[in-house]
C-alpha atoms as a PDB file:
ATOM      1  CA  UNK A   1      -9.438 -18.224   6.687  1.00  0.00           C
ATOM      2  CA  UNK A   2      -8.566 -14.790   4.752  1.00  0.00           C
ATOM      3  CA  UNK A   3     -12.015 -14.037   2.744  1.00  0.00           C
ATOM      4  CA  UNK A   4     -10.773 -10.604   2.468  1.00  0.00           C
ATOM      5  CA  UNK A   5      -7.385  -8.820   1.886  1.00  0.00           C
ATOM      6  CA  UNK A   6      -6.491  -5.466   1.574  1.00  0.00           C
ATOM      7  CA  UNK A   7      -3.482  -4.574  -0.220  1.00  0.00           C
ATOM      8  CA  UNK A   8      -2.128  -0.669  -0.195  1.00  0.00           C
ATOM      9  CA  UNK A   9      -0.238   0.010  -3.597  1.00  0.00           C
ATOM     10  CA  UNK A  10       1.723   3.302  -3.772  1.00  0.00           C
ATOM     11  CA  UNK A  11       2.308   2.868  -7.114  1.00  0.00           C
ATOM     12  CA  UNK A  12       6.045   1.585  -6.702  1.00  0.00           C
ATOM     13  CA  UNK A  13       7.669  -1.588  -7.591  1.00  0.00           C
ATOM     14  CA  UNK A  14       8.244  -2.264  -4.106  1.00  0.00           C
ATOM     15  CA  UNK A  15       4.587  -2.561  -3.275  1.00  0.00           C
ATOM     16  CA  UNK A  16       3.681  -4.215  -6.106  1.00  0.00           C
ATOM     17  CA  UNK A  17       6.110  -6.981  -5.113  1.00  0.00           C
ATOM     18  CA  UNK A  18       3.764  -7.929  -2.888  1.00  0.00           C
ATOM     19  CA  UNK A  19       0.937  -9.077  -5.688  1.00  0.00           C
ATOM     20  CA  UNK A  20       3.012 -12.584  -6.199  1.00  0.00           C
ATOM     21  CA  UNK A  21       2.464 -13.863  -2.470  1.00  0.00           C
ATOM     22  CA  UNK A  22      -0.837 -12.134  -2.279  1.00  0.00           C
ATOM     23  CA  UNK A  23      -1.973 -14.040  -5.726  1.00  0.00           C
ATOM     24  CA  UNK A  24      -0.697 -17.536  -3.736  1.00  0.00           C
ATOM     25  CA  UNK A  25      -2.932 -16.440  -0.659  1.00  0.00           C
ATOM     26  CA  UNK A  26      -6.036 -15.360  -2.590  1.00  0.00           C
ATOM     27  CA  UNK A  27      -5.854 -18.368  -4.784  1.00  0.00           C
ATOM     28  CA  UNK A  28      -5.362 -20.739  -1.497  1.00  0.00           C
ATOM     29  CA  UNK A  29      -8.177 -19.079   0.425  1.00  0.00           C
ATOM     30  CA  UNK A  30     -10.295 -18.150  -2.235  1.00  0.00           C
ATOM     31  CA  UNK A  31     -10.072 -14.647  -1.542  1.00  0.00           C
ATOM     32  CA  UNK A  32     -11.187 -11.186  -2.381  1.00  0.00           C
ATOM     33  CA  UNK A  33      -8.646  -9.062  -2.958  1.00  0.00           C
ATOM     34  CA  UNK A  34      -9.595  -5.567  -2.478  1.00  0.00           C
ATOM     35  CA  UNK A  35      -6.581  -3.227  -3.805  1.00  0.00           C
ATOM     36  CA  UNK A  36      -6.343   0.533  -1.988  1.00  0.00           C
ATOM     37  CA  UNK A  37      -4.234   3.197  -3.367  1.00  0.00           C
ATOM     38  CA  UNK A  38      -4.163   6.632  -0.581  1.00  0.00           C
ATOM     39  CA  UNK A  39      -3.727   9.956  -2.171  1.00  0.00           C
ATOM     40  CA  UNK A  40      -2.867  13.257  -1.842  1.00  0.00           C
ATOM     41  CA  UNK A  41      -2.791  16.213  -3.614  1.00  0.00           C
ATOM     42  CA  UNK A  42      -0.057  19.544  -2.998  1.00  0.00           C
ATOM     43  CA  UNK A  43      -1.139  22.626  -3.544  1.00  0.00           C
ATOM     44  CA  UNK A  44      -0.012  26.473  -3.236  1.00  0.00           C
ATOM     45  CA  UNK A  45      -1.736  27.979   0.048  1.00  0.00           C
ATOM     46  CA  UNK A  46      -4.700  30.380  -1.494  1.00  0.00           C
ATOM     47  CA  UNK A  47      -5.136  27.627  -4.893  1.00  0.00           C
ATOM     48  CA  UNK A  48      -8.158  25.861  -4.834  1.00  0.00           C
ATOM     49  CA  UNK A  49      -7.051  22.501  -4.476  1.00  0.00           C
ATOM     50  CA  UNK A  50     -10.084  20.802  -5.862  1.00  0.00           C
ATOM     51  CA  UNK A  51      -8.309  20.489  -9.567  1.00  0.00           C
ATOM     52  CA  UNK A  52      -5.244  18.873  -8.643  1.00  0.00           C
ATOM     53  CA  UNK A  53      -7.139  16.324  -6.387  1.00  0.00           C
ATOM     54  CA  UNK A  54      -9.232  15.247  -9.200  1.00  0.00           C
ATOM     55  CA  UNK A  55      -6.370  14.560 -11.259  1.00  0.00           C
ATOM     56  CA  UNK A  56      -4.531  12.453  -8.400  1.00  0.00           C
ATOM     57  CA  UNK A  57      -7.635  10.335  -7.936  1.00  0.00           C
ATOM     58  CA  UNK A  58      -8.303   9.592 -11.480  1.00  0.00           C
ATOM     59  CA  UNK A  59      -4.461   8.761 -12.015  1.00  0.00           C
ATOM     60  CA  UNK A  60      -5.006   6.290  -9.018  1.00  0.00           C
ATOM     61  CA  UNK A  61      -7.980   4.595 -10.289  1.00  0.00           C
ATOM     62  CA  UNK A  62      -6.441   3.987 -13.840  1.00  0.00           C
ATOM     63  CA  UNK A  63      -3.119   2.885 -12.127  1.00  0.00           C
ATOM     64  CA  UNK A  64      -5.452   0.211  -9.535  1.00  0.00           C
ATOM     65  CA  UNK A  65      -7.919  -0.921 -12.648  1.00  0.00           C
ATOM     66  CA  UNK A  66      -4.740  -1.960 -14.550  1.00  0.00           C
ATOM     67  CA  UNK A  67      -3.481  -4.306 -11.337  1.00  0.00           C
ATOM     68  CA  UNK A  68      -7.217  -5.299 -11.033  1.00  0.00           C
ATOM     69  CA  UNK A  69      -7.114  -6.454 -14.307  1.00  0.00           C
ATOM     70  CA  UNK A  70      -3.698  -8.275 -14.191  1.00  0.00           C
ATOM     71  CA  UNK A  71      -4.572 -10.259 -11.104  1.00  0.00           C
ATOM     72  CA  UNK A  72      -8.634 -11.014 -12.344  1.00  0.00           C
ATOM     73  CA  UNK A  73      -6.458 -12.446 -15.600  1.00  0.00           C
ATOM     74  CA  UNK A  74      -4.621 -14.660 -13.169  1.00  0.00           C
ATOM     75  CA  UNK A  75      -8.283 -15.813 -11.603  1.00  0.00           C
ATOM     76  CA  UNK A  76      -8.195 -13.468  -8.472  1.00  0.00           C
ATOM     77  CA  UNK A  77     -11.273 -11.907  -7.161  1.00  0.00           C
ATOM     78  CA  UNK A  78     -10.158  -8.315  -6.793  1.00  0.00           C
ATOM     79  CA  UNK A  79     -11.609  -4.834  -6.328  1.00  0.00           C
ATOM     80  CA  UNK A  80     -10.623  -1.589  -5.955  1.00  0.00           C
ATOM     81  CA  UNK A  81     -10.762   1.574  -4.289  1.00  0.00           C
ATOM     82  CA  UNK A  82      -9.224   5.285  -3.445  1.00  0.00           C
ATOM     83  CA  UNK A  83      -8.849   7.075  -0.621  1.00  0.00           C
ATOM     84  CA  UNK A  84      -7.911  10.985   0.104  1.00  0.00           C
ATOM     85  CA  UNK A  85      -5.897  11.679   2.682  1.00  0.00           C
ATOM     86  CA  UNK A  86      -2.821  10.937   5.156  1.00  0.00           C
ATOM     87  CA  UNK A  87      -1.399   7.502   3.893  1.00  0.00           C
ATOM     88  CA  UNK A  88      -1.274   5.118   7.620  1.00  0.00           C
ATOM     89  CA  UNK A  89      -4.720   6.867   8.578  1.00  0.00           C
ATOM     90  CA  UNK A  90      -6.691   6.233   5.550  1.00  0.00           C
ATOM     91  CA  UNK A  91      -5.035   2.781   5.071  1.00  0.00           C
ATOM     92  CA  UNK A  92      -6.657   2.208   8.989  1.00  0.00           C
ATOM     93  CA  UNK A  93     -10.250   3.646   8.351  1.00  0.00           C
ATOM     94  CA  UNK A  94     -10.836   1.389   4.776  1.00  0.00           C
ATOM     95  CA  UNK A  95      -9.407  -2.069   6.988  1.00  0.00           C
ATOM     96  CA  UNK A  96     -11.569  -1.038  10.007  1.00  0.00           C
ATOM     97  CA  UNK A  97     -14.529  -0.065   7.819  1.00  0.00           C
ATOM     98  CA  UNK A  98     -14.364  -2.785   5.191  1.00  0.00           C
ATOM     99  CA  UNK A  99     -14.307  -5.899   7.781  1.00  0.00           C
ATOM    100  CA  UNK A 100     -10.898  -7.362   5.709  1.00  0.00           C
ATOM    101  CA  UNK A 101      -9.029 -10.559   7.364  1.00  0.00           C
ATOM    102  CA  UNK A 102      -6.195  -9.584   6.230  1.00  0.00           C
ATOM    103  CA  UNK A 103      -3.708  -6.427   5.208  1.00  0.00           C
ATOM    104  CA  UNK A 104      -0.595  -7.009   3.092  1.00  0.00           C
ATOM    105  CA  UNK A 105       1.779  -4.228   2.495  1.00  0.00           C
ATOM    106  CA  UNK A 106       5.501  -3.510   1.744  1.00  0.00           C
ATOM    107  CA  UNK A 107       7.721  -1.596   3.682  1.00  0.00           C
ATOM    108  CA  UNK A 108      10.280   1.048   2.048  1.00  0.00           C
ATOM    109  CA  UNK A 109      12.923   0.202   4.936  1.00  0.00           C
ATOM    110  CA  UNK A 110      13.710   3.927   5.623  1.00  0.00           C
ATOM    111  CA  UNK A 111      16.234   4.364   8.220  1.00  0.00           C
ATOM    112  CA  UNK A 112      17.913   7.310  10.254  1.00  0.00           C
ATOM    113  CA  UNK A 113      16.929  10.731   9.022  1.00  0.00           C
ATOM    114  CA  UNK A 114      14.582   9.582   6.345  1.00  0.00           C
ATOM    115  CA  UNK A 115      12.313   7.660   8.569  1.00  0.00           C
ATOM    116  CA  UNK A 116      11.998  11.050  10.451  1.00  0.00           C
ATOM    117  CA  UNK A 117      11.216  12.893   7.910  1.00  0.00           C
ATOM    118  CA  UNK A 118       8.743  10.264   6.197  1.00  0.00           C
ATOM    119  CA  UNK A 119       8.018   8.566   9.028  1.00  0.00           C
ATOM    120  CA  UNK A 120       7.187   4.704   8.891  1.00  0.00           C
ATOM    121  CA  UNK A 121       3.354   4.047   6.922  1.00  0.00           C
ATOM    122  CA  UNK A 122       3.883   0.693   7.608  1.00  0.00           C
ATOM    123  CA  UNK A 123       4.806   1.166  11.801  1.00  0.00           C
ATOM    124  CA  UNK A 124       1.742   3.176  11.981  1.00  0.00           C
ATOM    125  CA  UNK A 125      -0.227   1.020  10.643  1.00  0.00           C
ATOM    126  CA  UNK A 126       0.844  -2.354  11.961  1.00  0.00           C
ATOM    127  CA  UNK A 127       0.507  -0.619  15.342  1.00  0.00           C
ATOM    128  CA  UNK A 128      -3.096   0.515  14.513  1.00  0.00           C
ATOM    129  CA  UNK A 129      -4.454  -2.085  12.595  1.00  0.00           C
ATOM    130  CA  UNK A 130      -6.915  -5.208  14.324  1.00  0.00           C
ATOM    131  CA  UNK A 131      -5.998  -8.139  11.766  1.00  0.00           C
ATOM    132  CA  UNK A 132      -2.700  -9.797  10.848  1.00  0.00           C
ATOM    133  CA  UNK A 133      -0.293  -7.592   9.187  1.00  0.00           C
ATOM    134  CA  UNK A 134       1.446  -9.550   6.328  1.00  0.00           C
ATOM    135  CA  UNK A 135       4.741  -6.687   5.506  1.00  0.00           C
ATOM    136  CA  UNK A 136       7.119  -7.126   2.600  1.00  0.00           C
ATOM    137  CA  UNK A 137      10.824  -5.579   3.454  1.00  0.00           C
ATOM    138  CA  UNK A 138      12.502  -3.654   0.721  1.00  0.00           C
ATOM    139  CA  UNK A 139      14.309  -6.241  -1.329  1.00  0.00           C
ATOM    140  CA  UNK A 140      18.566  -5.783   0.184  1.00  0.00           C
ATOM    141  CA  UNK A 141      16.859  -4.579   3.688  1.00  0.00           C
ATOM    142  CA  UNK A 142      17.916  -6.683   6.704  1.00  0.00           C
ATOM    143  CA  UNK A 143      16.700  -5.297  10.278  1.00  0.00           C
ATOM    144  CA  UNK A 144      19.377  -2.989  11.675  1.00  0.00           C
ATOM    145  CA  UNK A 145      21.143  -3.178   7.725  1.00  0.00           C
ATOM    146  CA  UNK A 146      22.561   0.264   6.617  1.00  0.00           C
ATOM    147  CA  UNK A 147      24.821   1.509   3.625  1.00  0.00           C
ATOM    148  CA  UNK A 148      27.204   4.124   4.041  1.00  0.00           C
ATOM    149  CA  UNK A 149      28.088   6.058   1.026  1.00  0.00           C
ATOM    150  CA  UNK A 150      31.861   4.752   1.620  1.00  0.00           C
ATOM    151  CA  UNK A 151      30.762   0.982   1.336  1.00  0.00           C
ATOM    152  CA  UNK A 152      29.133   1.102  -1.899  1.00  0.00           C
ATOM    153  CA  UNK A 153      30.728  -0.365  -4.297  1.00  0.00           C
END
């Protein structure tokens, strides 16, 4: 049913929470995994930007070949790839272009005035995306769950 899943890694431990279920899926389905890491380089206006985007790729590749390896150890067909760009957009195109069954992707849980700022990747793209959408919550994160600086303990 899934031949091929895409998985967006942002390099946190969050996201790569999501390997464990995917390995499960992959292994039931004998599926490709094809593992996408979105990047994005800031730069001074008036710098030529070209250096700094070079560097962010190649960290992303060595970052993605070392989960590639880890899962192809645990008998998963996997693949990878990098994209430039705005996060939700380029996560869109590479599903859309690449003809996947499946995307599977955490969610960082942001609430109130961070989800404004940094907006929701995974909103945008569940809203955008043409396959089933298999999202991870934060680990603690309950819909509508908040912590107020009093209530920590």
């Amino acid at each position: 049913m899934f031949e091929k899943i895409l998985v967006p890694l942002d390099g946190s431990k969050l996201a790569e929470e999501t390997l464990e279920e995917v390995r499960r899926i992959a292994a039931f389905h004998d599926s490709e995994v094809t593992l996408l890491r979105v990047v994005f380089a800031l730069v001074f206006p008036g710098v030529d930007p070209t250096e700094a985007q070079i560097k962010v790729t190649e960290e992303a590749e060595v970052y993605l070949e070392k989960v590639r390896t880890e899962l192809k150890a645990d008998g998963v067909k996997a693949l990878t790839a990098v994209r430039y760009g705005f996060p939700a957009e380029e996560i869109l195109d590479h599903l859309t272009r690449g003809d996947f069954d499946l995307l599977a992707m955490a969610t960082h849980g942001r609430t109130g005035p961070a989800r404004l700022v940094m907006g929701s990747v995974a909103e945008k793209v569940l809203r955008g995306a043409g396959v089933p959408v298999l999202l991870f919550r934060a680990a603690g994160k309950r819909a509508g769950e908040t912590k107020h600086p009093a209530s920590a303990a």
